[in-house]
PDB file of N, CA and C in Angstrom:
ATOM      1  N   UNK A   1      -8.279  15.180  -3.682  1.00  0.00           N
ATOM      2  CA  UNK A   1      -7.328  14.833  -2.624  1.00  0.00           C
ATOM      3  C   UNK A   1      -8.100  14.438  -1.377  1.00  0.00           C
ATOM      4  N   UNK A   2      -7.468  13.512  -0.432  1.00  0.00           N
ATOM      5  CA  UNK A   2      -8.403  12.840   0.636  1.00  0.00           C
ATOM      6  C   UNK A   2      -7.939  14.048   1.562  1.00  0.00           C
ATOM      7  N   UNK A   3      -8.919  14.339   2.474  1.00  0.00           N
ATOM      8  CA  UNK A   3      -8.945  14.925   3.480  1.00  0.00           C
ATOM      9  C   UNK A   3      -8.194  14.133   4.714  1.00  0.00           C
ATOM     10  N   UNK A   4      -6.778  14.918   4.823  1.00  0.00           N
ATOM     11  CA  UNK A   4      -5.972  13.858   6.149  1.00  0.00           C
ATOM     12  C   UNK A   4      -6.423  13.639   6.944  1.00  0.00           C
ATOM     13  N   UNK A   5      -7.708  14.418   7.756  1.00  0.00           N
ATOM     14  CA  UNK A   5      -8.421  14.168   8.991  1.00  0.00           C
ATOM     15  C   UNK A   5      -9.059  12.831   9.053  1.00  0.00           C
ATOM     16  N   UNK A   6      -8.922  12.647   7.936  1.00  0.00           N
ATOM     17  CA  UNK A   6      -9.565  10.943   7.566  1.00  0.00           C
ATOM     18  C   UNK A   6      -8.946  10.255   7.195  1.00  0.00           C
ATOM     19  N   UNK A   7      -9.158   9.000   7.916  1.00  0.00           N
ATOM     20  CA  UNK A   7      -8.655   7.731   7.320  1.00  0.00           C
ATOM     21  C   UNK A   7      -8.611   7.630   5.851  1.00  0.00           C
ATOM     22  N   UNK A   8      -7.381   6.837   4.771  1.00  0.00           N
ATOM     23  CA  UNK A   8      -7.596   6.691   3.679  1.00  0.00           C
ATOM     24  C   UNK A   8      -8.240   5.804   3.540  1.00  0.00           C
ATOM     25  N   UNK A   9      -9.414   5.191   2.830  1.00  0.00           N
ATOM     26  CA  UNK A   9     -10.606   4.460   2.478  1.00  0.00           C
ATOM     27  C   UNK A   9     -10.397   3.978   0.773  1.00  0.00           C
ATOM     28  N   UNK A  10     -11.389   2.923   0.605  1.00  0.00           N
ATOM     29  CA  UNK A  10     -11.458   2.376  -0.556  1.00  0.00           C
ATOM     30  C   UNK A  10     -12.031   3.182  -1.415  1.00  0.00           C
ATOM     31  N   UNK A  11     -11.438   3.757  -2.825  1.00  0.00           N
ATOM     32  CA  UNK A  11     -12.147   4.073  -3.741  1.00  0.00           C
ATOM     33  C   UNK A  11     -11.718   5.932  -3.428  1.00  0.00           C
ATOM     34  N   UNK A  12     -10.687   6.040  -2.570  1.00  0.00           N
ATOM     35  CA  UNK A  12     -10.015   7.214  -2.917  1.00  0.00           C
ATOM     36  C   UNK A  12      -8.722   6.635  -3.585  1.00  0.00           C
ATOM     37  N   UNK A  13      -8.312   7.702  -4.292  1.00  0.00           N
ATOM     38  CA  UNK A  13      -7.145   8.477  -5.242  1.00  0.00           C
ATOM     39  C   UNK A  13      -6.329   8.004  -4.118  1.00  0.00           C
ATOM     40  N   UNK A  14      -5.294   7.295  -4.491  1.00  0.00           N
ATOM     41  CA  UNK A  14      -3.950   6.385  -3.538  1.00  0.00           C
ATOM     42  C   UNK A  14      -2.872   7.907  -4.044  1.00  0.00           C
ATOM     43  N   UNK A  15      -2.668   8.920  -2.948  1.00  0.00           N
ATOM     44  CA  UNK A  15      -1.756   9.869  -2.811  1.00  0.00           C
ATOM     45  C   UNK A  15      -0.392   9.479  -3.546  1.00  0.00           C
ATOM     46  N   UNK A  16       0.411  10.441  -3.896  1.00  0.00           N
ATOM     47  CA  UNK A  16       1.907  10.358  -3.927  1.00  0.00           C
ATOM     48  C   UNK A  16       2.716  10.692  -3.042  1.00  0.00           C
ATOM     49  N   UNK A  17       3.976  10.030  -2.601  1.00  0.00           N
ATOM     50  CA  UNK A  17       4.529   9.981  -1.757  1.00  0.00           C
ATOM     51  C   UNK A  17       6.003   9.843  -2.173  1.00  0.00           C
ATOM     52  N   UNK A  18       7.056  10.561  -1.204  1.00  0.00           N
ATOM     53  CA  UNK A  18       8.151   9.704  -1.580  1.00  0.00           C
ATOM     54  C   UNK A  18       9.134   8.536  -0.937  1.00  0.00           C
ATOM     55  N   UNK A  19       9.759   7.720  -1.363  1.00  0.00           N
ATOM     56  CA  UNK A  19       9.861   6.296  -0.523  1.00  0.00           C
ATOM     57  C   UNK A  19      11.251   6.386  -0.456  1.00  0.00           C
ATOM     58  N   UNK A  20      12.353   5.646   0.361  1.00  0.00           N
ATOM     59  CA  UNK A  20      13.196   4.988   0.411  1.00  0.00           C
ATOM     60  C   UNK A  20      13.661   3.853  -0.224  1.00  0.00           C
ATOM     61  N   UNK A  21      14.247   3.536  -1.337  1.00  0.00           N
ATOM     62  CA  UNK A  21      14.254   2.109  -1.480  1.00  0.00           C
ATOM     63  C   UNK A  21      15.226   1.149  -0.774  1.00  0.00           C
ATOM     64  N   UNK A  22      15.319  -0.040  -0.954  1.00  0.00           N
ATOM     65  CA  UNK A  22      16.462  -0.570   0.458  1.00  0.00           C
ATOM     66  C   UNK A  22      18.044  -0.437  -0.159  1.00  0.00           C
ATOM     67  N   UNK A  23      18.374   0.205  -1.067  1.00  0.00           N
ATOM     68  CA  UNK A  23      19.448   0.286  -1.782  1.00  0.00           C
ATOM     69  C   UNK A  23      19.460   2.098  -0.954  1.00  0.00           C
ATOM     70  N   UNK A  24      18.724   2.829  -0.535  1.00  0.00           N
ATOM     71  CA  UNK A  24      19.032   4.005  -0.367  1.00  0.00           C
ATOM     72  C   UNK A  24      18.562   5.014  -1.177  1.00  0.00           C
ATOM     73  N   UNK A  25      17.958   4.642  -1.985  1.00  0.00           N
ATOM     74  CA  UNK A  25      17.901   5.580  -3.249  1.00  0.00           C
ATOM     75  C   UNK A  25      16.260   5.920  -3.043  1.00  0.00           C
ATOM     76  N   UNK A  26      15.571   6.962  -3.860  1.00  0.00           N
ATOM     77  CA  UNK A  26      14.362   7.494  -3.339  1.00  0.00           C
ATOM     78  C   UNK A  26      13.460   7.688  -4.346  1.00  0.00           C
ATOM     79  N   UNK A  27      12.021   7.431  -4.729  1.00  0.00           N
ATOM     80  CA  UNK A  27      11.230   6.728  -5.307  1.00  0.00           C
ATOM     81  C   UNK A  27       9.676   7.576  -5.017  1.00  0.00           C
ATOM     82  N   UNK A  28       9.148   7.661  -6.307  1.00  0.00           N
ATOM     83  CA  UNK A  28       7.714   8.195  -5.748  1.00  0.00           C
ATOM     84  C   UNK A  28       6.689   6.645  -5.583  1.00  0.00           C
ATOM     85  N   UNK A  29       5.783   6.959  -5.482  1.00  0.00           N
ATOM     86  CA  UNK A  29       4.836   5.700  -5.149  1.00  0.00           C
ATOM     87  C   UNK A  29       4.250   6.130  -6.639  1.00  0.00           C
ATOM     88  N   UNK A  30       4.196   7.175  -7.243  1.00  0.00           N
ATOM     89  CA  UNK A  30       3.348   6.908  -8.183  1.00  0.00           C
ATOM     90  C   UNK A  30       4.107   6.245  -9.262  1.00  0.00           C
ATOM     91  N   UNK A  31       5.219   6.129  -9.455  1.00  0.00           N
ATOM     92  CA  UNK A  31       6.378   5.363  -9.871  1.00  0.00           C
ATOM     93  C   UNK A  31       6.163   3.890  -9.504  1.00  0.00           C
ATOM     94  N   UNK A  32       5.960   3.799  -8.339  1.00  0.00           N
ATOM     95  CA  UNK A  32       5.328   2.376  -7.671  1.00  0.00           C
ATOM     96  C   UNK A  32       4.362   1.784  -7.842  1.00  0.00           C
ATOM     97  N   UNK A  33       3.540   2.723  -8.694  1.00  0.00           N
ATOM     98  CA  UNK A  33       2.056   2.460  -9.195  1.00  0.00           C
ATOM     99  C   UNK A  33       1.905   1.762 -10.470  1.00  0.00           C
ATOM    100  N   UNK A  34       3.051   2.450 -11.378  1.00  0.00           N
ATOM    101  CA  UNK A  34       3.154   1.933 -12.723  1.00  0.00           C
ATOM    102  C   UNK A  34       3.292   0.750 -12.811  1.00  0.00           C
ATOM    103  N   UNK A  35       2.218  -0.035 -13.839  1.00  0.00           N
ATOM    104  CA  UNK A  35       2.083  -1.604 -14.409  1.00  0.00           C
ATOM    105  C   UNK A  35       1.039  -1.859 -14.618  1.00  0.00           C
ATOM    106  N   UNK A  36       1.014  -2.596 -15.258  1.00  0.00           N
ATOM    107  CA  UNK A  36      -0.635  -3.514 -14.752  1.00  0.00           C
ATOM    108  C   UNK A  36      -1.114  -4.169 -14.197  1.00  0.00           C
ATOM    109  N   UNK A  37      -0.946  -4.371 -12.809  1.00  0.00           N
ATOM    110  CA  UNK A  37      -1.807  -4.466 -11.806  1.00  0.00           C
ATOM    111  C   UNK A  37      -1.818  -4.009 -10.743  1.00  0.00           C
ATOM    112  N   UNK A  38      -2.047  -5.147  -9.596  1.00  0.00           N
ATOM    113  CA  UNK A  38      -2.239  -4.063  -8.277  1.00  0.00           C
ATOM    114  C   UNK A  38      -0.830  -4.172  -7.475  1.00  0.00           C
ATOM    115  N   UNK A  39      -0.842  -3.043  -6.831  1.00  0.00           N
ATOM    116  CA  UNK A  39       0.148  -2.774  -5.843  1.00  0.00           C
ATOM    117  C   UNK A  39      -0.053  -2.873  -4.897  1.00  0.00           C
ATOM    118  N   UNK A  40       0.804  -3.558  -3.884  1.00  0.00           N
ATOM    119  CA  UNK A  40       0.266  -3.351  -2.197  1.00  0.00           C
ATOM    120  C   UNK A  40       1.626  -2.737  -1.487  1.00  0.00           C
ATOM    121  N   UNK A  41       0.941  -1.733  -0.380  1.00  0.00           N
ATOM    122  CA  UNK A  41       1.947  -1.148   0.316  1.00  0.00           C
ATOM    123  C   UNK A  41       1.497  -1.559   1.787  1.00  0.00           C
ATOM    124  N   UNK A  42       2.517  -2.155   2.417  1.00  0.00           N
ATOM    125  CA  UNK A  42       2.354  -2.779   3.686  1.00  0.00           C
ATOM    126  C   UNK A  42       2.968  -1.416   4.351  1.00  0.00           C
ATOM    127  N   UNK A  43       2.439  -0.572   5.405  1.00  0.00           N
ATOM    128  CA  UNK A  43       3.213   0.746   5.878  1.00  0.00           C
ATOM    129  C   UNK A  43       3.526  -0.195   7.349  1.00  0.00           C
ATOM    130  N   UNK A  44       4.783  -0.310   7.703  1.00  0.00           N
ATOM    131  CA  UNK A  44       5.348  -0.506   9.087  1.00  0.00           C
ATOM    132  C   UNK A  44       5.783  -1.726   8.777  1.00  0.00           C
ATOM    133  N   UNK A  45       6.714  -1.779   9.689  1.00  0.00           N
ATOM    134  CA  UNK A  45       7.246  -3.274   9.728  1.00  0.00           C
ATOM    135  C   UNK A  45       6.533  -4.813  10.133  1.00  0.00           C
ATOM    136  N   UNK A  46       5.434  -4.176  10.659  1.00  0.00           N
ATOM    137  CA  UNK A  46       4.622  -5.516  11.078  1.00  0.00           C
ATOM    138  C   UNK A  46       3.908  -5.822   9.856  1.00  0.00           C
ATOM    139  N   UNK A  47       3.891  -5.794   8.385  1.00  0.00           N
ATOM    140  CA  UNK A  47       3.618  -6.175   7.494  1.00  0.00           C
ATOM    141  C   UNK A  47       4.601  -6.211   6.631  1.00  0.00           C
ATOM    142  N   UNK A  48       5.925  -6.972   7.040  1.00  0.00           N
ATOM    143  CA  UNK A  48       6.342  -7.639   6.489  1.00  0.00           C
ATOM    144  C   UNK A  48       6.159  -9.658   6.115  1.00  0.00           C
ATOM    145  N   UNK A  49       5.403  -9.873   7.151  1.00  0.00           N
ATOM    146  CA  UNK A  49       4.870 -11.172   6.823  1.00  0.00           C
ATOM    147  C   UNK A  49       4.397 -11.407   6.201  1.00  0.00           C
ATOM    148  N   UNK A  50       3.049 -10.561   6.182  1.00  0.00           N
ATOM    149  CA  UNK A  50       1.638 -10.398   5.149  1.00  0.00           C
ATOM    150  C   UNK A  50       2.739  -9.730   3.574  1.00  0.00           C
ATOM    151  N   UNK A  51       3.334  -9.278   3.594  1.00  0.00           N
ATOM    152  CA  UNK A  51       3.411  -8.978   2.097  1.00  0.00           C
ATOM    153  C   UNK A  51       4.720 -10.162   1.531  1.00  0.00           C
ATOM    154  N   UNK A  52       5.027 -10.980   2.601  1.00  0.00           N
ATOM    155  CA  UNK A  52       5.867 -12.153   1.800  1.00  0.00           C
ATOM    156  C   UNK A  52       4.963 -13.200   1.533  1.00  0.00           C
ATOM    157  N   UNK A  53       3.573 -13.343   2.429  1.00  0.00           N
ATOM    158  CA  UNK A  53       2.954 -14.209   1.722  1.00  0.00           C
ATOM    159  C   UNK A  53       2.014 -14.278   0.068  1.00  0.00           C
ATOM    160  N   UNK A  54       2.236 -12.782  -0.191  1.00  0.00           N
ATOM    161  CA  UNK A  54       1.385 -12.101  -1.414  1.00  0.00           C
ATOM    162  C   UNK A  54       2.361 -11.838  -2.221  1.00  0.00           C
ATOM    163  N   UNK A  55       3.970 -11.814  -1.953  1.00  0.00           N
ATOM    164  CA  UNK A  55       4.606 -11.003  -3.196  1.00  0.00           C
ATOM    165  C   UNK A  55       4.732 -12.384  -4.668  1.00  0.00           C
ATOM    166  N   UNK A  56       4.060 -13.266  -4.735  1.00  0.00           N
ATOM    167  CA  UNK A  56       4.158 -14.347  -5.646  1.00  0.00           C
ATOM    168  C   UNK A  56       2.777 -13.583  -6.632  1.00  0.00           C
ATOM    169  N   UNK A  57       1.940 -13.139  -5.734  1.00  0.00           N
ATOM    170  CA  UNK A  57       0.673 -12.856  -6.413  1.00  0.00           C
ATOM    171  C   UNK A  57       0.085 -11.559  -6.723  1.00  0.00           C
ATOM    172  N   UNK A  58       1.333 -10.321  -6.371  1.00  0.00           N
ATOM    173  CA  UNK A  58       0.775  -9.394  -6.739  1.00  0.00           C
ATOM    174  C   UNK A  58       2.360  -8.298  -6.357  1.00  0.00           C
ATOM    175  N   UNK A  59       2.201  -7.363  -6.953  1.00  0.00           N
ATOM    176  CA  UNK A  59       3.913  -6.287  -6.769  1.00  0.00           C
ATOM    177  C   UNK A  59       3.934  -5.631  -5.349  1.00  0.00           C
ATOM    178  N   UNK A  60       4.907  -6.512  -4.057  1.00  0.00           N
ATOM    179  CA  UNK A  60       4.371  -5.475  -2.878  1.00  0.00           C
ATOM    180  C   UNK A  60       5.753  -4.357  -2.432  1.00  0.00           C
ATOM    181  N   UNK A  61       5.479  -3.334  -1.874  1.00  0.00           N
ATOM    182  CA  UNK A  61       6.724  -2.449  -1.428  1.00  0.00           C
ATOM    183  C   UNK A  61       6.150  -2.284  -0.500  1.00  0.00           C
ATOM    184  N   UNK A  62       7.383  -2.665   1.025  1.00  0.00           N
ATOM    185  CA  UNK A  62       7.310  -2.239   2.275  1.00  0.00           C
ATOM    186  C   UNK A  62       7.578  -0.869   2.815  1.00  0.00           C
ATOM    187  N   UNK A  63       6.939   0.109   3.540  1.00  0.00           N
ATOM    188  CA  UNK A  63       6.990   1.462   3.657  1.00  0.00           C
ATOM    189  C   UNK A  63       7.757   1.059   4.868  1.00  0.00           C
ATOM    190  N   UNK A  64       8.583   1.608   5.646  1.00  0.00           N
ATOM    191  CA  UNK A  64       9.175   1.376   6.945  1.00  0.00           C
ATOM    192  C   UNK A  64       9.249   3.086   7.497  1.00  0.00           C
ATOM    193  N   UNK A  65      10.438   3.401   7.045  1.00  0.00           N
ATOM    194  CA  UNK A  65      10.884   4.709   7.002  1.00  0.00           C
ATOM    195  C   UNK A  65      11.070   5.931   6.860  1.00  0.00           C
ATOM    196  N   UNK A  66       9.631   6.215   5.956  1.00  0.00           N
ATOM    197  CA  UNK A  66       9.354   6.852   5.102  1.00  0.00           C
ATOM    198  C   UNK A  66       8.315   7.950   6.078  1.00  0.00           C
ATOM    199  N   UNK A  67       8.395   8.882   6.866  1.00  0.00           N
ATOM    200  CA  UNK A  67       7.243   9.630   7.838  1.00  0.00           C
ATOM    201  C   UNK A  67       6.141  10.230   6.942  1.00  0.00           C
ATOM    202  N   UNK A  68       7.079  11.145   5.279  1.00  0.00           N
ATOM    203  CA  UNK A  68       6.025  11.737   4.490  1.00  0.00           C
ATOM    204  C   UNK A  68       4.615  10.787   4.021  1.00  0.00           C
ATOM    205  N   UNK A  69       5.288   9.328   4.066  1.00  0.00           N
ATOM    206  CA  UNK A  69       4.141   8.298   2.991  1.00  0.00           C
ATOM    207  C   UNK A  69       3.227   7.880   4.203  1.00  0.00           C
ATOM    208  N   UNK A  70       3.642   7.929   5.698  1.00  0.00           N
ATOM    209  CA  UNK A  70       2.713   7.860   6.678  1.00  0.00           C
ATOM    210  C   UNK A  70       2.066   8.438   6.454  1.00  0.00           C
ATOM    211  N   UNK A  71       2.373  10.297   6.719  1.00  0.00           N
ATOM    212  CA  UNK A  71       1.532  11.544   6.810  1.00  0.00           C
ATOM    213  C   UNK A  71       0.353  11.544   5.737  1.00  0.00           C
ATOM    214  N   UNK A  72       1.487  11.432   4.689  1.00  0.00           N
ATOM    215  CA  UNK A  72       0.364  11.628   3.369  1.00  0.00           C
ATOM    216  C   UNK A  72      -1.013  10.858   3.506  1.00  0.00           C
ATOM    217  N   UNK A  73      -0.308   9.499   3.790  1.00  0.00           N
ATOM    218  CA  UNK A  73      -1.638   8.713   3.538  1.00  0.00           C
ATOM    219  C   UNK A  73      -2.592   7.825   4.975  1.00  0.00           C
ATOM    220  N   UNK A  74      -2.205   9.166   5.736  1.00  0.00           N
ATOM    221  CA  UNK A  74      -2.835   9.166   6.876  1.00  0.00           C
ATOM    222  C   UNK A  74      -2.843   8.122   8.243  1.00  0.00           C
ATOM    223  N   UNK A  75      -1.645   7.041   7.857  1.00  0.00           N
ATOM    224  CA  UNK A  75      -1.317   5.676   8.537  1.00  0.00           C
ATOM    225  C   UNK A  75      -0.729   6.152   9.804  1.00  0.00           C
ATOM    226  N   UNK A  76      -1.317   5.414  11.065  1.00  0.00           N
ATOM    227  CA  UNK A  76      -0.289   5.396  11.965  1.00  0.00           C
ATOM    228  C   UNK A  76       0.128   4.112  13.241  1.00  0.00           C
ATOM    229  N   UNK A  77      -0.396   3.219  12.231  1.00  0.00           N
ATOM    230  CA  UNK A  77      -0.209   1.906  12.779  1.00  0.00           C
ATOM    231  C   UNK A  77      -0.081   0.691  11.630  1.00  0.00           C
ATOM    232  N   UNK A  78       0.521  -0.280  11.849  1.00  0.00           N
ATOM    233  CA  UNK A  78       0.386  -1.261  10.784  1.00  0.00           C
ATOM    234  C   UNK A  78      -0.805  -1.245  10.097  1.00  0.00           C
ATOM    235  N   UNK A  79      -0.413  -1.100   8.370  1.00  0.00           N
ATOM    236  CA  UNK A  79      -1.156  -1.402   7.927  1.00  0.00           C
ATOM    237  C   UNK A  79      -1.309  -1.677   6.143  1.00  0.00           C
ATOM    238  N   UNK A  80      -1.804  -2.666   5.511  1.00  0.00           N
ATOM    239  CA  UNK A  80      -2.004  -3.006   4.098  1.00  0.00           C
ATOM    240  C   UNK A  80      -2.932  -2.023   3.506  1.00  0.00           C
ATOM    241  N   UNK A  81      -2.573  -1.476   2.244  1.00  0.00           N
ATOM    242  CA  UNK A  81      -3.020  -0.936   1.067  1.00  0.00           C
ATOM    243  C   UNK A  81      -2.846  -1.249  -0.281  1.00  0.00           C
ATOM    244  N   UNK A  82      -3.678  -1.243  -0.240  1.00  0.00           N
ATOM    245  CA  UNK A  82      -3.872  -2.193  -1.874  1.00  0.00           C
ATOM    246  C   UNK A  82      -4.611  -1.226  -2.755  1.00  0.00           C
ATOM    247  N   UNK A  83      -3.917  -0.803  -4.370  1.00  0.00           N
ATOM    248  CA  UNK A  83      -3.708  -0.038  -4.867  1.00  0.00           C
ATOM    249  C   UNK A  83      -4.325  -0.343  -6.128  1.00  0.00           C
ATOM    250  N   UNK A  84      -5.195  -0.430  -6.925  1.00  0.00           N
ATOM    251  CA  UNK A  84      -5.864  -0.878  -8.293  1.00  0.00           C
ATOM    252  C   UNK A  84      -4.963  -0.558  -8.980  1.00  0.00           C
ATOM    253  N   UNK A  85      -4.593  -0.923 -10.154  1.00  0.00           N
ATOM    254  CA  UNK A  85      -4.157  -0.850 -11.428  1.00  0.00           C
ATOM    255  C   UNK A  85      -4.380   1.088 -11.690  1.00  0.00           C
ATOM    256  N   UNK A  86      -5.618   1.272 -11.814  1.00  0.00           N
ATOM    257  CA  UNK A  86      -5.880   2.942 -12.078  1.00  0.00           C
ATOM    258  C   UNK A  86      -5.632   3.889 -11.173  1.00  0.00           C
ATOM    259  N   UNK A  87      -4.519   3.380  -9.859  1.00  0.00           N
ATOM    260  CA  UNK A  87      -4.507   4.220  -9.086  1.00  0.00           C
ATOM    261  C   UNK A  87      -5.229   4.614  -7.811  1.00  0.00           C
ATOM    262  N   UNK A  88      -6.329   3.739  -8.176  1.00  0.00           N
ATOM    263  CA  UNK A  88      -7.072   4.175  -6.500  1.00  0.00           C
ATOM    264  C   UNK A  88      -7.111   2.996  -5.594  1.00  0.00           C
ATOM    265  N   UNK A  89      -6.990   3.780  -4.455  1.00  0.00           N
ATOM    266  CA  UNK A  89      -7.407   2.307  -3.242  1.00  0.00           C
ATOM    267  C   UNK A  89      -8.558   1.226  -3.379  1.00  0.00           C
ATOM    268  N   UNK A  90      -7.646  -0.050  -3.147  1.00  0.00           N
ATOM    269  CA  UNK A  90      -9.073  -0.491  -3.486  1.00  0.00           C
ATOM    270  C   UNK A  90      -9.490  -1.192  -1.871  1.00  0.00           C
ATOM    271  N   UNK A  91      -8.377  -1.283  -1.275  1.00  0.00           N
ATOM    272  CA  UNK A  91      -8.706  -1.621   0.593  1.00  0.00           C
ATOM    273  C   UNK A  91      -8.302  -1.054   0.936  1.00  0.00           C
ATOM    274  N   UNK A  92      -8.090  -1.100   2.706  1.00  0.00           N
ATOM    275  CA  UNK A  92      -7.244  -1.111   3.475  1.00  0.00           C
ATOM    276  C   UNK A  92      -7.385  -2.065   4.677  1.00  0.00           C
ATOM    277  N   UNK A  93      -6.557  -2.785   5.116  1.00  0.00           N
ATOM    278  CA  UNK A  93      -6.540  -3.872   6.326  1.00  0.00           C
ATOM    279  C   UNK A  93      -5.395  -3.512   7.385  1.00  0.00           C
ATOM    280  N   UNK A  94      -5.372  -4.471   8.471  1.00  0.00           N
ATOM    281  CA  UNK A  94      -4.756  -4.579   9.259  1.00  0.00           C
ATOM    282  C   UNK A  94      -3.222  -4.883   9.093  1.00  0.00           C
ATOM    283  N   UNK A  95      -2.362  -4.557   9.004  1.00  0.00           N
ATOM    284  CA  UNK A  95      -1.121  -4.892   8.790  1.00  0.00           C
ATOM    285  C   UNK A  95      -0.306  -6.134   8.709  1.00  0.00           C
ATOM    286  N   UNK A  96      -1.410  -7.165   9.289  1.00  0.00           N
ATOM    287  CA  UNK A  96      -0.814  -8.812   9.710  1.00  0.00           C
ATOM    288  C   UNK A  96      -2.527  -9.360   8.550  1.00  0.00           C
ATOM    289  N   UNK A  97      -3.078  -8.803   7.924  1.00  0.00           N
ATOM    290  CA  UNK A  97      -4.369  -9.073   7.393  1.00  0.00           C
ATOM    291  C   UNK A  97      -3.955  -9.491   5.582  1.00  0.00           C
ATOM    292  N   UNK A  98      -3.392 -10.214   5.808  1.00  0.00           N
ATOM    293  CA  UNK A  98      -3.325 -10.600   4.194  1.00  0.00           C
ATOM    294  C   UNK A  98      -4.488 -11.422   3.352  1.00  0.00           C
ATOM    295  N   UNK A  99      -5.459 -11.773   4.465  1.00  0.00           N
ATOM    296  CA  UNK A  99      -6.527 -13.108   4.058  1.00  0.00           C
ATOM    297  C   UNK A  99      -7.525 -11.692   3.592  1.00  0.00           C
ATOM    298  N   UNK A 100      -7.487 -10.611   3.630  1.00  0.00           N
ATOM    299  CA  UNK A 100      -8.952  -9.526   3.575  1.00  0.00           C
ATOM    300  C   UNK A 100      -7.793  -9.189   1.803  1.00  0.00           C
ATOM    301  N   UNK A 101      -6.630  -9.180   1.516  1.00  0.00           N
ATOM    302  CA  UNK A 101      -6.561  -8.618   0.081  1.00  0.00           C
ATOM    303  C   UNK A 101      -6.436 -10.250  -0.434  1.00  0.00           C
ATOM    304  N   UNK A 102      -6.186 -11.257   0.341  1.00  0.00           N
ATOM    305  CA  UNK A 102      -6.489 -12.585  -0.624  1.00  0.00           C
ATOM    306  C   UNK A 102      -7.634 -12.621  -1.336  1.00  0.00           C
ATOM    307  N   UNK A 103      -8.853 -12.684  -0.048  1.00  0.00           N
ATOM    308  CA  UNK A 103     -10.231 -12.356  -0.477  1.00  0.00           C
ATOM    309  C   UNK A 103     -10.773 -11.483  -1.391  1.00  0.00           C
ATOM    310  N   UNK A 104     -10.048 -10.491  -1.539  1.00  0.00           N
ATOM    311  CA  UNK A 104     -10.381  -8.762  -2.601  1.00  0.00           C
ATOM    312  C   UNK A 104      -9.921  -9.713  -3.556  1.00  0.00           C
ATOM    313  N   UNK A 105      -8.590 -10.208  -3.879  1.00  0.00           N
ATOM    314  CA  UNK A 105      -8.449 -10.500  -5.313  1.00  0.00           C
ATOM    315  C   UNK A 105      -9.145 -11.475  -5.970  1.00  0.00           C
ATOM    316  N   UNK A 106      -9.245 -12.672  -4.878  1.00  0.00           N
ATOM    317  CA  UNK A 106     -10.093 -13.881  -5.335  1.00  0.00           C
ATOM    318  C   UNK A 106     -11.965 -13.385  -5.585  1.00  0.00           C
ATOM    319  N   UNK A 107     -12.344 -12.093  -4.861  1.00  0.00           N
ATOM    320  CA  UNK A 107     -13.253 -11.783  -5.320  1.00  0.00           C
ATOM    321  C   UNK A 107     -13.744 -11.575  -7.004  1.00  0.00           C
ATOM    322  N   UNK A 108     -12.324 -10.199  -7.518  1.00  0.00           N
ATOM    323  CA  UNK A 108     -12.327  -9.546  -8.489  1.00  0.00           C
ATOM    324  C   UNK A 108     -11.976 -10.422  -9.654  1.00  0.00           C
ATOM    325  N   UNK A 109     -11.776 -12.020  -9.582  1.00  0.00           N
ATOM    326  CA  UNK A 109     -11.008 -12.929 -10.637  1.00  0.00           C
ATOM    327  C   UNK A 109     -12.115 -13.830 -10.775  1.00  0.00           C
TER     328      UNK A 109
END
C-alpha cells in the first residue's frame, strides 16, 4: 500500500476506491480496472478535456465527486492517472496534460 504522505507515483499498486457513476449508482475502481488495457482516471473537473481527447484511445472515468478516491489516492488538484492493464500506475500528469499519457502510450507501442 502507498504511503498517503506521498504522492501516488509510477509503478505503485493504483489503490481501490469507491466512485460515483453519472447515473448515481456506485462503483469500485478496481471494477474500473477490469479489461485489457489501460485505464485513465482524470480526478477533478479540469480533466475533462484531456480525457475527451483520449477516450477514442484508451477507457477513461472522470473522478469529480468522489472525496474517498481523492484521499485514497492522495490527489488534491487536477490531475491524470493512468492505470496499466495489471493494475499499477503507470503515470501521473497534470490534469490538462494529455500529450505526457499520449507520449507513455506511443512510447509502449
Amino acid at each position: 500500500m502507498v504511503d498517503r504522505a506521498d504522492r501516488l507515483q509510477a509503478g505503485d499498486r493504483a489503490p481501490d476506491a469507491r466512485l460515483t457513476t453519472p447515473d448515481g449508482g456506485r462503483i469500485r475502481l478496481f471494477d474500473v480496472f477490469r479489461g485489457p488495457g489501460f485505464t485513465l482516471l482524470g480526478f477533478g473537473a479540469g480533466c475533462a478535456e484531456a480525457l475527451a481527447r483520449l477516450t477514442d484511445r484508451i477507457h477513461t472515468h472522470l473522478v469529480t465527486q468522489d472525496a474517498d478516491a481523492f484521499q485514497t489516492y492522495g490527489i488534491d488538484t487536477d490531475t491524470l492517472v493512468l492505470v496499466r492493464p495489471d493494475g499499477y500506475v503507470a503515470l501521473t500528469a497534470d490534469g490538462d496534460d494529455s500529450d505526457a499519457v499520449l507520449a507513455y502510450i506511443k512510447a509502449i507501442m
